[in-house]
N, C-alpha and C. Protein backbone atom coordinates (compact mmCIF):
# COMPACT_ATOMS: atom_id res chain seq x y z
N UNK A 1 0.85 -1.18 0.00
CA UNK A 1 0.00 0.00 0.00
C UNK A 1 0.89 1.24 0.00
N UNK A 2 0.24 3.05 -0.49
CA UNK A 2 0.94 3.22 -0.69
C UNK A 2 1.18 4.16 0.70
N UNK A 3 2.76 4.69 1.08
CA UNK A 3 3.23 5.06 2.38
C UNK A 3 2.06 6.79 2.21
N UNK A 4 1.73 7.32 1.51
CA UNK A 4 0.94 8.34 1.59
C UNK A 4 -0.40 8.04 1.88
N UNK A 5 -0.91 6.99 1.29
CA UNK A 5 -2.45 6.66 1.81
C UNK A 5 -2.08 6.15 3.31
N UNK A 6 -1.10 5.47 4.21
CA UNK A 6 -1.05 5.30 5.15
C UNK A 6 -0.76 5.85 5.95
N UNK A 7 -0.04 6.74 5.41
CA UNK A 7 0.06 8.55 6.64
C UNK A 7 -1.53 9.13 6.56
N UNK A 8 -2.03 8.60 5.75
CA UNK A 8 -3.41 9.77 5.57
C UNK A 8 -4.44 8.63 6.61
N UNK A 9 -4.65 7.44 6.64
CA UNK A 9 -4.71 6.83 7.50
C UNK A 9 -5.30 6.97 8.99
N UNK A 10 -3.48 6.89 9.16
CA UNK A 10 -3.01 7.20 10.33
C UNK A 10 -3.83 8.97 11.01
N UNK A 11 -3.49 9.47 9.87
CA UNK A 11 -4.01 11.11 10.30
C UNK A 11 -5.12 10.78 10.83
N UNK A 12 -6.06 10.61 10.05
CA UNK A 12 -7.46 10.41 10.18
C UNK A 12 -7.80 9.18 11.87
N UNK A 13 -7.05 8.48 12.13
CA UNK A 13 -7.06 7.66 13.05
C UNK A 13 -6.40 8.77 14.43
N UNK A 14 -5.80 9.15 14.52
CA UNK A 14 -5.14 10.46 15.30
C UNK A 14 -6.18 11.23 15.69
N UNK A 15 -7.02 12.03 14.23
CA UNK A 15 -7.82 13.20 14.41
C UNK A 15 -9.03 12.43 15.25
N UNK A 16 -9.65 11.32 14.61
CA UNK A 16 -10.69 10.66 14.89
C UNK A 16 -10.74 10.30 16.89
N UNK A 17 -9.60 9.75 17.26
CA UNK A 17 -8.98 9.60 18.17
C UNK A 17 -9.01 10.71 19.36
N UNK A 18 -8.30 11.72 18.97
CA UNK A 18 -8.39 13.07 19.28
C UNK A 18 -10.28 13.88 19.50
N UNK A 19 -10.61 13.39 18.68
CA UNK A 19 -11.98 13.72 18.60
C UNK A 19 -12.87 13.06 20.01
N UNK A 20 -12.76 12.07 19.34
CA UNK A 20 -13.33 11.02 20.38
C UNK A 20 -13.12 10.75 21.83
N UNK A 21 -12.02 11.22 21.68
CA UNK A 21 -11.13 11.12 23.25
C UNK A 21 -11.10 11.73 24.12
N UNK A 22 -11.57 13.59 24.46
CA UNK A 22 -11.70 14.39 24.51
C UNK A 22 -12.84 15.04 25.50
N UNK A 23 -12.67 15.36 26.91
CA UNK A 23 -13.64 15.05 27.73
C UNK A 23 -13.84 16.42 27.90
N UNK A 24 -14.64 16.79 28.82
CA UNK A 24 -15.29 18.18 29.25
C UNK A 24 -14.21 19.12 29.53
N UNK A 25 -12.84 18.55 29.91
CA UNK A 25 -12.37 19.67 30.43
C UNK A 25 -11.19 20.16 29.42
N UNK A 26 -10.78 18.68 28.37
CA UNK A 26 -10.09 19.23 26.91
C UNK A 26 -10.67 20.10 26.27
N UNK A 27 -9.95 20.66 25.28
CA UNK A 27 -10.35 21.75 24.61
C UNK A 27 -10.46 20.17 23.07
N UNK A 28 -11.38 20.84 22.57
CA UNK A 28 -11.72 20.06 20.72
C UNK A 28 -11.13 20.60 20.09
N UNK A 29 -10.43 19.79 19.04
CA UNK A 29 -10.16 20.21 17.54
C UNK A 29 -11.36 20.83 17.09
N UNK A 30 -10.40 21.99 16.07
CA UNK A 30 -11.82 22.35 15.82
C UNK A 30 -11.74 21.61 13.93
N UNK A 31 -12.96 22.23 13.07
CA UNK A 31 -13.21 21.75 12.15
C UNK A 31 -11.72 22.49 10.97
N UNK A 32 -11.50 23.66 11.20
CA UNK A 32 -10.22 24.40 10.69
C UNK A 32 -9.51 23.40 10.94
N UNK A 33 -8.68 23.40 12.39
CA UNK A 33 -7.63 22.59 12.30
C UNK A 33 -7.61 21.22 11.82
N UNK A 34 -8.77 20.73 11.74
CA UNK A 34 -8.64 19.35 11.07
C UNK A 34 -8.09 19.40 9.62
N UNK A 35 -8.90 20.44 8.89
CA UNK A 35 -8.47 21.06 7.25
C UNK A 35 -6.98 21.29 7.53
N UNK A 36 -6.45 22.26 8.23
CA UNK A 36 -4.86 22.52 8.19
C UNK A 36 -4.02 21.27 8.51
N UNK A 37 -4.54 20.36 9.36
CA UNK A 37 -3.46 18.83 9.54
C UNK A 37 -3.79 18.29 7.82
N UNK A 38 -4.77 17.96 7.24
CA UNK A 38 -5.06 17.32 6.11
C UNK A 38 -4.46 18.53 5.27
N UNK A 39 -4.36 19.67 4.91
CA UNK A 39 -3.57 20.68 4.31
C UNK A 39 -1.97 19.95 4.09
N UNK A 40 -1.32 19.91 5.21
CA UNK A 40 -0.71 19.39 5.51
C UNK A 40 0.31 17.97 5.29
N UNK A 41 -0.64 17.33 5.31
CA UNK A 41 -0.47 15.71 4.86
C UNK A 41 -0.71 14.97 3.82
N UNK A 42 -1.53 16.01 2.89
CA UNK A 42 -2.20 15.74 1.92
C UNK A 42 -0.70 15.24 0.48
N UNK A 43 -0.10 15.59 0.81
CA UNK A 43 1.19 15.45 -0.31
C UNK A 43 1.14 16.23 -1.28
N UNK A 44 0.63 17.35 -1.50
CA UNK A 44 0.41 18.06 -2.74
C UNK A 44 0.22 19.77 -2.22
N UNK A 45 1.19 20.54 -3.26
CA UNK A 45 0.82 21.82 -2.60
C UNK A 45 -0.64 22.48 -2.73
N UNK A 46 -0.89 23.72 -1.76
CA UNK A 46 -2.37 23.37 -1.72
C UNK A 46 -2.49 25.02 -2.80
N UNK A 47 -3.43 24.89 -3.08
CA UNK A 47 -3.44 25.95 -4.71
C UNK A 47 -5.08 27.05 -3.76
N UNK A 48 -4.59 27.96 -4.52
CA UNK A 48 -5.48 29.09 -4.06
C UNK A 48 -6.75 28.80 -4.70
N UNK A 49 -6.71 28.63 -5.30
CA UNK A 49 -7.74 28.38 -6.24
C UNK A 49 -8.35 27.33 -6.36
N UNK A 50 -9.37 26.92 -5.83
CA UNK A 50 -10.00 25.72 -5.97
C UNK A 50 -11.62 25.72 -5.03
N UNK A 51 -12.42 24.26 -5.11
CA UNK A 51 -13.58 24.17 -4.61
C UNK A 51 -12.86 23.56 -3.07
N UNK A 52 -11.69 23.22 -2.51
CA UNK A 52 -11.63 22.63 -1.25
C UNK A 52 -11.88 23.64 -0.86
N UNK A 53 -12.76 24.29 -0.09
CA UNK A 53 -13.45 24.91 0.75
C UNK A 53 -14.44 24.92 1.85
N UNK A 54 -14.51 25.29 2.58
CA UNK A 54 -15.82 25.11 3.68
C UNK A 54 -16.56 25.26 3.17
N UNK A 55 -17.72 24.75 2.98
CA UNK A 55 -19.31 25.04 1.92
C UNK A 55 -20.47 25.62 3.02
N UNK A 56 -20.45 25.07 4.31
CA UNK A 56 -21.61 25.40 5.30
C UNK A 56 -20.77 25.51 6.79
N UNK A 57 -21.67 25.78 7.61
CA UNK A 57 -20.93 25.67 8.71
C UNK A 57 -19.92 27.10 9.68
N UNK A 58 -19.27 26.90 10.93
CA UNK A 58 -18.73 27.73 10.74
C UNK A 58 -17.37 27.03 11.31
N UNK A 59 -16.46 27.16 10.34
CA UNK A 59 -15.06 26.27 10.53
C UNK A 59 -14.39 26.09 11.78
N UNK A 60 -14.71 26.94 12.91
CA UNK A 60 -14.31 27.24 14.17
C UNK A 60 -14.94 26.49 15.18
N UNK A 61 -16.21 25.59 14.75
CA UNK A 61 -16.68 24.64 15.42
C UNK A 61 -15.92 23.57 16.51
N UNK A 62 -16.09 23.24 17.32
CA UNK A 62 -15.15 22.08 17.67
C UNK A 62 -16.34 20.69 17.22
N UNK A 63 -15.15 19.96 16.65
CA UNK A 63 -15.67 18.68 16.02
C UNK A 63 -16.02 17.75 17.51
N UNK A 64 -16.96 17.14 16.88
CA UNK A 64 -17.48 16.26 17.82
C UNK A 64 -17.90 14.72 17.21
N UNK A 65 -17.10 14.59 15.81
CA UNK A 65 -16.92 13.06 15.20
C UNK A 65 -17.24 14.12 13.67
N UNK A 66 -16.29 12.69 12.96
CA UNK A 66 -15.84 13.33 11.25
C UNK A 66 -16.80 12.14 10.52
N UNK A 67 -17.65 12.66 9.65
CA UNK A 67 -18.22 11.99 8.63
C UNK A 67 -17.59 12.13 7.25
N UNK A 68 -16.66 11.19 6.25
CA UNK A 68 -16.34 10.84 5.37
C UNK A 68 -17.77 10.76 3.96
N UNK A 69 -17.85 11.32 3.34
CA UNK A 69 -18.83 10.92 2.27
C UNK A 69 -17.92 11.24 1.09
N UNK A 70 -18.60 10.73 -0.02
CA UNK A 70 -18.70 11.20 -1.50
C UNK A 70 -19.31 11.83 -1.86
N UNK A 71 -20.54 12.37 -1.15
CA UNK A 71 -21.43 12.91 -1.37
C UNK A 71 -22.86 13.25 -0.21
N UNK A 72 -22.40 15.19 -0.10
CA UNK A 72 -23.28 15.22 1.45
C UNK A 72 -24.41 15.39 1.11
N UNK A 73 -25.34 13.96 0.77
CA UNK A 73 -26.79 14.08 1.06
C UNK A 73 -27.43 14.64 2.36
N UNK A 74 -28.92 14.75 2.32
CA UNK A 74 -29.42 15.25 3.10
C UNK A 74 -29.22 13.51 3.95
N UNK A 75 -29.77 12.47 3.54
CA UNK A 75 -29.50 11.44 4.16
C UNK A 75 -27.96 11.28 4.71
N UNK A 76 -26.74 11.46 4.02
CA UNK A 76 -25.44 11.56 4.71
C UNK A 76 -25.59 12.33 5.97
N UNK A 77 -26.45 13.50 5.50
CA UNK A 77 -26.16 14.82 6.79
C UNK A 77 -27.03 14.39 8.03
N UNK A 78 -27.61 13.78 7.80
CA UNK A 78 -29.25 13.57 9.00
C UNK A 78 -28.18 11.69 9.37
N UNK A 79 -27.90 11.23 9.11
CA UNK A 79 -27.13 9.85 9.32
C UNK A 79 -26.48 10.40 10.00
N UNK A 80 -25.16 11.33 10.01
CA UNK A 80 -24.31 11.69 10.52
C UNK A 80 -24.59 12.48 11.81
N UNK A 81 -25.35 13.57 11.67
CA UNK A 81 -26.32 14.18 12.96
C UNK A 81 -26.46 13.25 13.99
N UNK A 82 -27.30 11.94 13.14
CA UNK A 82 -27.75 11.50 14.49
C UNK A 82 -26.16 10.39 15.24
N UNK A 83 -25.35 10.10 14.69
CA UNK A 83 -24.24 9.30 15.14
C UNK A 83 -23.51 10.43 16.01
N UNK A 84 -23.88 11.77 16.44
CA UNK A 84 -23.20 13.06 16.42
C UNK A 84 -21.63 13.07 15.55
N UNK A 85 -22.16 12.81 14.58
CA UNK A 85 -21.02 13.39 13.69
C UNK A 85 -20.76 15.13 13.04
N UNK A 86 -20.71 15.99 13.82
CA UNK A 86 -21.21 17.44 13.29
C UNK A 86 -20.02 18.29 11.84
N UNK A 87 -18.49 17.26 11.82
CA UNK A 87 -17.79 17.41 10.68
C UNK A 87 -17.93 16.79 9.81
N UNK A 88 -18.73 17.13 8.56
CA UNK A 88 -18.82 16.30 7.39
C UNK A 88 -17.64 16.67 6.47
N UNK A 89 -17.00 15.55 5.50
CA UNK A 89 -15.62 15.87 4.83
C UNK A 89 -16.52 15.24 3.64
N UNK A 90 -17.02 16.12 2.23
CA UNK A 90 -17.63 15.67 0.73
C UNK A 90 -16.49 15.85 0.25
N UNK A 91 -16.41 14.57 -0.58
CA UNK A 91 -15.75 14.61 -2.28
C UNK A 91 -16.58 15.83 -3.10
N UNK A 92 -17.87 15.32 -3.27
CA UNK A 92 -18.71 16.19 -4.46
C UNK A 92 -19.60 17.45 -3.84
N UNK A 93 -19.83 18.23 -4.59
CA UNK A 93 -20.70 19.70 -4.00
C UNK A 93 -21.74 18.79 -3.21
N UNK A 94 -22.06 20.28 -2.39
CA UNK A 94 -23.04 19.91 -0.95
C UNK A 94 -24.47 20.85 -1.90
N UNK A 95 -24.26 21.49 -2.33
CA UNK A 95 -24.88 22.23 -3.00
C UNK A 95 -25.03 22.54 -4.00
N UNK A 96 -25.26 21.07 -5.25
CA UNK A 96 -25.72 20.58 -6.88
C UNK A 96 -25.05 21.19 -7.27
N UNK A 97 -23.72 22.05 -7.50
CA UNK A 97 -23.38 22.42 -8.84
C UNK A 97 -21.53 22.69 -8.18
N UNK A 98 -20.98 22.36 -9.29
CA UNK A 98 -19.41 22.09 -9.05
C UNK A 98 -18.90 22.84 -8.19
N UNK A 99 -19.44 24.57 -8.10
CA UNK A 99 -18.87 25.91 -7.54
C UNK A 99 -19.71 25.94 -5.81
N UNK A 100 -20.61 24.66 -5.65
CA UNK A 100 -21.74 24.85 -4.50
C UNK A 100 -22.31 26.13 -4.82
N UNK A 101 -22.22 26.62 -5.30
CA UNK A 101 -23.45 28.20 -5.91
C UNK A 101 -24.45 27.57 -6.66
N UNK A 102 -25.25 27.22 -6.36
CA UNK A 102 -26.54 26.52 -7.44
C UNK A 102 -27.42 27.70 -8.80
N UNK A 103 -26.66 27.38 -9.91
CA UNK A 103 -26.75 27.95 -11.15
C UNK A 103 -28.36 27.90 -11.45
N UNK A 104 -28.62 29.39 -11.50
CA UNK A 104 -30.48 29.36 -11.79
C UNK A 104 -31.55 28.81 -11.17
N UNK A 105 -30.98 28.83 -9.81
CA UNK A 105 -31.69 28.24 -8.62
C UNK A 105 -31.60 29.38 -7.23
N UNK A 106 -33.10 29.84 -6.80
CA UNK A 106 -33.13 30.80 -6.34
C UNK A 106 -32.53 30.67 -4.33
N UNK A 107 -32.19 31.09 -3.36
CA UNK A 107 -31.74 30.35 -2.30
C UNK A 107 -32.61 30.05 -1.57
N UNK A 108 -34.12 30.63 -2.35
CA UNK A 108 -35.32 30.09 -1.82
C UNK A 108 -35.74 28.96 -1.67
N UNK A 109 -35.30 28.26 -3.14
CA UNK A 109 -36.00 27.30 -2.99
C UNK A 109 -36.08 26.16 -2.02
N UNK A 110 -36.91 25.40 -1.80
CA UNK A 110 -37.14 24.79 -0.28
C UNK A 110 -35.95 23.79 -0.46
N UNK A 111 -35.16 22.98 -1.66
CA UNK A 111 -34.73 21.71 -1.27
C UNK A 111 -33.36 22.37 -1.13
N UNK A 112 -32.90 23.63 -1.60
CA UNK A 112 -31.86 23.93 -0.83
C UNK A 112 -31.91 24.74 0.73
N UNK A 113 -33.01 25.11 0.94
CA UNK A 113 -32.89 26.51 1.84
C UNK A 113 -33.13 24.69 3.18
N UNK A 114 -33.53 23.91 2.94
CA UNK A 114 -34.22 23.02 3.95
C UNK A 114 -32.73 22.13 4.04
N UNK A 115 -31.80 21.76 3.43
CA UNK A 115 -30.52 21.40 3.53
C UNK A 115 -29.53 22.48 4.06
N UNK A 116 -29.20 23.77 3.52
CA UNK A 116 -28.74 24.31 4.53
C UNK A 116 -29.53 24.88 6.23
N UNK A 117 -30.96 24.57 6.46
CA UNK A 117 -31.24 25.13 7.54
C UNK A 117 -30.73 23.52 8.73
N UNK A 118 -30.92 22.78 7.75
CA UNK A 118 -30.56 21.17 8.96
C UNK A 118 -29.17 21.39 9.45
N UNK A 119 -28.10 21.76 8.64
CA UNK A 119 -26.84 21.50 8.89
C UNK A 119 -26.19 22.99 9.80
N UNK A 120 -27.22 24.15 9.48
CA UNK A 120 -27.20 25.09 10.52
C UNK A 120 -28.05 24.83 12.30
N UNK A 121 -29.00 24.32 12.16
CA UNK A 121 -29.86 23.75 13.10
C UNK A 121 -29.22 22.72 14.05
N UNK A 122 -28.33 21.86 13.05
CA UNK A 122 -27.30 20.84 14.32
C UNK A 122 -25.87 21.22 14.27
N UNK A 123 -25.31 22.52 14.12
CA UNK A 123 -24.20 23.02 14.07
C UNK A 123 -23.39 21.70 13.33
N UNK A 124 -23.98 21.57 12.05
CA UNK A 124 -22.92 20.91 11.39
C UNK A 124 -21.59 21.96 10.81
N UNK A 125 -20.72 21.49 10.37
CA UNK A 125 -19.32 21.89 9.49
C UNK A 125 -19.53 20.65 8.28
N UNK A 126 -19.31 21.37 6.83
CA UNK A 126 -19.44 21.16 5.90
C UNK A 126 -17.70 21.86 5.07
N UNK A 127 -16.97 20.93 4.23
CA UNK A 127 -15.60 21.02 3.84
C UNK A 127 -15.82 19.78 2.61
N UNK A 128 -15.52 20.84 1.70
CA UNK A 128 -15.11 19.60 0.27
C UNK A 128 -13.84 19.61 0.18
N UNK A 129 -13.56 18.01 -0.06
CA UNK A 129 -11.86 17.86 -0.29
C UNK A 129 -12.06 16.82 -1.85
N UNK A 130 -11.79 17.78 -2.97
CA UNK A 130 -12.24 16.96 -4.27
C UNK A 130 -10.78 17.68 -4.94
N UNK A 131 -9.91 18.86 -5.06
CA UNK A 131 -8.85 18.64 -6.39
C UNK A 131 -7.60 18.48 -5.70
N UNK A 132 -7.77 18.54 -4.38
CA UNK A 132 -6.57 18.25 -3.94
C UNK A 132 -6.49 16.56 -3.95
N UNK A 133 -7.11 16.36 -3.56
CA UNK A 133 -7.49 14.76 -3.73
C UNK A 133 -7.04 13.91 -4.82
N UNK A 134 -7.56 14.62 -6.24
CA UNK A 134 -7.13 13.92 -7.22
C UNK A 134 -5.82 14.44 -7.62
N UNK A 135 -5.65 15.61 -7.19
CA UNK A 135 -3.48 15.92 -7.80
C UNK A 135 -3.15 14.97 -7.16
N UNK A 136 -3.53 14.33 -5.99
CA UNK A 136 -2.30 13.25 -4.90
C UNK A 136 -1.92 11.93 -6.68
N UNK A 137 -0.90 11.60 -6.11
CA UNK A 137 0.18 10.92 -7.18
C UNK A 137 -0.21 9.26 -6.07
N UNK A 138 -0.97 8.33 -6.82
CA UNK A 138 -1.68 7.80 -7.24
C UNK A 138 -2.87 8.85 -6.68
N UNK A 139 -3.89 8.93 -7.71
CA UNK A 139 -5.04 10.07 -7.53
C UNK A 139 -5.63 9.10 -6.34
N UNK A 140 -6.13 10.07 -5.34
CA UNK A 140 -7.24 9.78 -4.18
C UNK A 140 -8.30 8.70 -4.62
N UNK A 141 -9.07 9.09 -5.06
CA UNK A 141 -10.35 8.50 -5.60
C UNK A 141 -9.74 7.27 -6.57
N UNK A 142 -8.97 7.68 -7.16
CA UNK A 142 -8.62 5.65 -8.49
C UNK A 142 -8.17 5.09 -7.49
N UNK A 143 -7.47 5.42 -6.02
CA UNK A 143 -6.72 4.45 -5.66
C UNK A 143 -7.43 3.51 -4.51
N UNK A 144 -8.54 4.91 -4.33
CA UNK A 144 -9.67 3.70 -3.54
C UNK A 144 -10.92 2.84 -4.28
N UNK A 145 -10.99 3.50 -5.49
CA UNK A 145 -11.93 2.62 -6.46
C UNK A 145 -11.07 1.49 -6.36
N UNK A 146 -9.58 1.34 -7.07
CA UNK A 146 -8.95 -0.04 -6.74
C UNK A 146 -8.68 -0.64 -6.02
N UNK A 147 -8.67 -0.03 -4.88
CA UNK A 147 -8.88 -1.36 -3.75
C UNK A 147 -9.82 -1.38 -3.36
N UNK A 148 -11.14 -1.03 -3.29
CA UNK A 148 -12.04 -1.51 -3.24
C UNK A 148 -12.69 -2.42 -4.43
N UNK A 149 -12.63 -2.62 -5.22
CA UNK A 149 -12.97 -3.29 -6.55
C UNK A 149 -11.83 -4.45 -6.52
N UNK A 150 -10.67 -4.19 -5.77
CA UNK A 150 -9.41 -5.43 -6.01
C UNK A 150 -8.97 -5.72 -7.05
């Protein structure tokens, strides 16, 4: 396997750890510093320019368990809520369109305004990690399609 997917791993076993571990009188990671360790570890420099961004939320949160998706459904987000997972980490927009700005869609409308009011309502944190992901050298995503597929 490769020594970068197993530092990334490990990170994630640390943060998770750290998370979990963490009693009334520790102070929490918050949802930032989790982004700056994965900044960090990620193996690739990190570019100004891009969708890895916070999408919802307010980054200063202290995490209280990390939800992994491909994609933050309202079912991912309400799954995760109830496990108290309040850091969600998406591959794909949280909000239908590549930029999370939903193109010709007013912020009225109910199936977005009712997805961001849930993830404001349970102080979720919302963070896409999608081009840093694929610059990593074997790309992020092929290298878990192949081992998962074998």
């Amino acid at each position: 396997m490769d020594t970068k997917i197993v530092r990334s791993w490990i990170l994630m076993t640390i943060l998770l750890g750290t998370v979990g571990g963490a009693t009334a009188q520790e102070r929490r990671i918050t949802a930032r510093e989790v982004v700056a360790e994965i900044q960090k570890q990620v193996g690739v420099d990190w570019k100004k320019e891009t969708v890895d961004t916070f999408k919802a939320g307010n980054p200063d949160t202290a995490v209280t368990g990390i939800a992994v998706t491909m994609m933050a459904t309202m079912d991912v987000l309400q799954r995760a809520s109830a496990k108290g997972l309040n850091f969600v980490i998406t591959h794909e927009p949280t909000f239908y369109a590549h930029l999370d700005t939903p193109e010709g869609m007013p912020e009225s409308d109910p199936v977005w305004a009712e997805k961001r009011a849930f993830i404001e309502k349970h102080g979720m944190v919302v963070w896409r990690f999608h081009d840093h992901w694929h610059m990593r050298k074997p790309d992020g995503i092929e290298a878990g399609m192949v081992r998962s597929l074998g």
